[in-house]
C-alpha atoms as a PDB file:
ATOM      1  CA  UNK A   1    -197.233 109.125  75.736  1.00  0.00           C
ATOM      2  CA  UNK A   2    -200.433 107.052  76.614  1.00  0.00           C
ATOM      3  CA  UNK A   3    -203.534 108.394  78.371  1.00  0.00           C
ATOM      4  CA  UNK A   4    -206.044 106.682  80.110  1.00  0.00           C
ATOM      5  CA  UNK A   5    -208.000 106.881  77.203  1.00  0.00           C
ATOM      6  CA  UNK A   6    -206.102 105.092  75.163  1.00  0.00           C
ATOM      7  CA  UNK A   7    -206.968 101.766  75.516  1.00  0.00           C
ATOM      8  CA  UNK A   8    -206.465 100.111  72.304  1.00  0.00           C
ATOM      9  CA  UNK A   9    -205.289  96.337  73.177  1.00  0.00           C
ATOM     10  CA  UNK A  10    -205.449  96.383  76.740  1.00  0.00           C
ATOM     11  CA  UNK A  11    -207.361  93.946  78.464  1.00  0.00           C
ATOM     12  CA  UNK A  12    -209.433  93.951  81.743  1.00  0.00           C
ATOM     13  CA  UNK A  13    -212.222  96.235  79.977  1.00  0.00           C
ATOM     14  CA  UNK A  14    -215.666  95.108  79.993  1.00  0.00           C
ATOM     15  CA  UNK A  15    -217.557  94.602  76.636  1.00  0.00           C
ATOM     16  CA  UNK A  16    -219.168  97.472  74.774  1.00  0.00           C
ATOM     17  CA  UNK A  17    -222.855  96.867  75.144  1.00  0.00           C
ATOM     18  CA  UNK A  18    -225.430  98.997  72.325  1.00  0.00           C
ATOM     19  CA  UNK A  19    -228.689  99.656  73.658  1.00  0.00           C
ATOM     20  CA  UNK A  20    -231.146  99.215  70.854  1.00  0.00           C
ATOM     21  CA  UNK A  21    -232.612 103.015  70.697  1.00  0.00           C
ATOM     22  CA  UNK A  22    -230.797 104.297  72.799  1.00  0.00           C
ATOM     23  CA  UNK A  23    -231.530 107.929  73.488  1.00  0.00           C
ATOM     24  CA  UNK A  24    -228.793 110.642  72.179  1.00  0.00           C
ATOM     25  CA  UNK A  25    -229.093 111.751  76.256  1.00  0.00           C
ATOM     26  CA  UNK A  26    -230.452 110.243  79.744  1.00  0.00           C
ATOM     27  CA  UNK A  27    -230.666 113.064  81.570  1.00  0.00           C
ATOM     28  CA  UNK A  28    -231.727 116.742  80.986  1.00  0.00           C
ATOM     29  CA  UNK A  29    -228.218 117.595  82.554  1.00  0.00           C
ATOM     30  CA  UNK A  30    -226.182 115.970  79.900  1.00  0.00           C
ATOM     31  CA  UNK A  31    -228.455 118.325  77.217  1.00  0.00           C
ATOM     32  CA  UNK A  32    -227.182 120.959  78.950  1.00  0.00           C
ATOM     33  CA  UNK A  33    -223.400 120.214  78.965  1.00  0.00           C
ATOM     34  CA  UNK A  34    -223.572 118.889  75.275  1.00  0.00           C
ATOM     35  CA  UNK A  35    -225.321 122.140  74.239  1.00  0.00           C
ATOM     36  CA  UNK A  36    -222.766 124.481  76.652  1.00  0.00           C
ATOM     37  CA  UNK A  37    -219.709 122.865  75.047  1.00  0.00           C
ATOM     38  CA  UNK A  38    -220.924 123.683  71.443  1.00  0.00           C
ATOM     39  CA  UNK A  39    -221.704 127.503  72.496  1.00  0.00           C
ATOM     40  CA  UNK A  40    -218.134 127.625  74.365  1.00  0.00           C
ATOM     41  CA  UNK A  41    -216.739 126.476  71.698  1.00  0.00           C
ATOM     42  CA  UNK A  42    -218.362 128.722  68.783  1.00  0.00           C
ATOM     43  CA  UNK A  43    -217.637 131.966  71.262  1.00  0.00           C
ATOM     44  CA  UNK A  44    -213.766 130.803  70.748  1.00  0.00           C
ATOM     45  CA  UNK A  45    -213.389 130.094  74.451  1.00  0.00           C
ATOM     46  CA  UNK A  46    -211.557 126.950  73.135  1.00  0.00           C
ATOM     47  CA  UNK A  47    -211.155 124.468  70.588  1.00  0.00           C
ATOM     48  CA  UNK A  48    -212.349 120.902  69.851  1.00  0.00           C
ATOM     49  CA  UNK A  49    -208.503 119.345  70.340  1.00  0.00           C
ATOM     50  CA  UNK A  50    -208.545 121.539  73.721  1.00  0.00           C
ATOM     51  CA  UNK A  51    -211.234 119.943  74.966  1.00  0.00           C
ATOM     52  CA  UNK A  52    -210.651 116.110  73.969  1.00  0.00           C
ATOM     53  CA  UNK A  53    -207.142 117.663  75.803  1.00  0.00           C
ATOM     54  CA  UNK A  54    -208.860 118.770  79.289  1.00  0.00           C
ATOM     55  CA  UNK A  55    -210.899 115.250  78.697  1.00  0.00           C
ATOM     56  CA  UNK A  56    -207.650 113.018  78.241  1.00  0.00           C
ATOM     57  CA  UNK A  57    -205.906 115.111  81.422  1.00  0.00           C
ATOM     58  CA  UNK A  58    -208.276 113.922  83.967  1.00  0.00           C
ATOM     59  CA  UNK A  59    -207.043 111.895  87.082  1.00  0.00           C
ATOM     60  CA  UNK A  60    -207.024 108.407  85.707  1.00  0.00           C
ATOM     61  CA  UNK A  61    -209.347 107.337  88.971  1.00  0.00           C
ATOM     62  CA  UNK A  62    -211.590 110.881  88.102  1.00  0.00           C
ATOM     63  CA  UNK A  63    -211.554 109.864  84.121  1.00  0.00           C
ATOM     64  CA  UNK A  64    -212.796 105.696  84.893  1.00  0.00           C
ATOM     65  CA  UNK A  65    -215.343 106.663  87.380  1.00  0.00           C
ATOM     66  CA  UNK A  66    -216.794 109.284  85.558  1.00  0.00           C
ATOM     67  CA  UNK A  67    -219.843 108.411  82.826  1.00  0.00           C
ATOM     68  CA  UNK A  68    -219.514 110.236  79.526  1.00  0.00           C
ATOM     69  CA  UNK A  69    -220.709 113.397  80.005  1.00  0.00           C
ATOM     70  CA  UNK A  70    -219.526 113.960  83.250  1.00  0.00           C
ATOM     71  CA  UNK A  71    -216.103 113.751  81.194  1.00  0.00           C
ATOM     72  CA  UNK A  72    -217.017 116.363  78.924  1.00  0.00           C
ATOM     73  CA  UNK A  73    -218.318 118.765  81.979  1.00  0.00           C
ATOM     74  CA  UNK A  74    -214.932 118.300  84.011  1.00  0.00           C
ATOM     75  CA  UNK A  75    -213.281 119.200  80.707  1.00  0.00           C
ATOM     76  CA  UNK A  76    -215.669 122.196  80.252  1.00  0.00           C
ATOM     77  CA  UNK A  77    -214.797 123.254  84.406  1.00  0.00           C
ATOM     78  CA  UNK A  78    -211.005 122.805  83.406  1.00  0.00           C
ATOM     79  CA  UNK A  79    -210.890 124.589  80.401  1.00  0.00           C
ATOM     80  CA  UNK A  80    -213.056 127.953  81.920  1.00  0.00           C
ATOM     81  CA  UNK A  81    -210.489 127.670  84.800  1.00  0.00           C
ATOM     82  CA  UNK A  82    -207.705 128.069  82.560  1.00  0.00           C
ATOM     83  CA  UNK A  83    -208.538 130.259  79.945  1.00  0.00           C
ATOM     84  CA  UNK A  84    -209.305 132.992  83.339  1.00  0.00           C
ATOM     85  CA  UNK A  85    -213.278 132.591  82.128  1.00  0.00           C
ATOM     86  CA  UNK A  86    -214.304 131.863  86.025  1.00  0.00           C
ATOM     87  CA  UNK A  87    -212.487 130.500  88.940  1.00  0.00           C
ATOM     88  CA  UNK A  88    -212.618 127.581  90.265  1.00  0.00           C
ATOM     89  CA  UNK A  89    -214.498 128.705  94.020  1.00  0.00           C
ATOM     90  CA  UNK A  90    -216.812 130.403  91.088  1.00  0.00           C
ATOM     91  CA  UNK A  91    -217.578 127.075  89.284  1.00  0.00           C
ATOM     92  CA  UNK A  92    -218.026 125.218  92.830  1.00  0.00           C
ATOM     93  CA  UNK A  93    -220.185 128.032  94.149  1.00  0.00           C
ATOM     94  CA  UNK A  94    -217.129 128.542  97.214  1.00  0.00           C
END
């Protein structure tokens, strides 16, 4: 079965353009979700393939209009959800 983010050979998909130096993250919030997924991760919560999981699950609309790390924090939301860490009203502060 094919996910969204499998998109080996399709077309329609704008070039891949490198930023010389880019930096590793553009905004102090993506720090934060790269370094919360690492300590979720170490504590067991979940594993790596459960993640790239929640990640590939996403709404197809949700998963294309979402920048990188955005990805990994919907994952993150998903998986707490799931694994009866929080609730969802919890996560959105409802």
């Amino acid at each position: 079965m094919a996910r969204i983010n499998d998109v080996g050979g399709m077309a329609g998909f704008p070039a891949i353009v490198e930023e010389p130096d880019e930096p590793p993250f553009h905004s102090d919030w993506e720090a934060h979700v790269f370094a919360l997924n690492g300590a979720l991760i170490k504590r067991g919560i979940y594993n790596l393939d459960e993640f790239r999981d929640a990640q590939e699950r996403l709404p197809v609309e949700e998963y294309l209009g979402a920048s990188y790390y955005e990805r990994w924090f919907a994952a993150i939301r998903t998986l707490l959800v799931e694994k009866g860490v929080a609730t969802a009203e919890e996560l959105t502060g409802g």
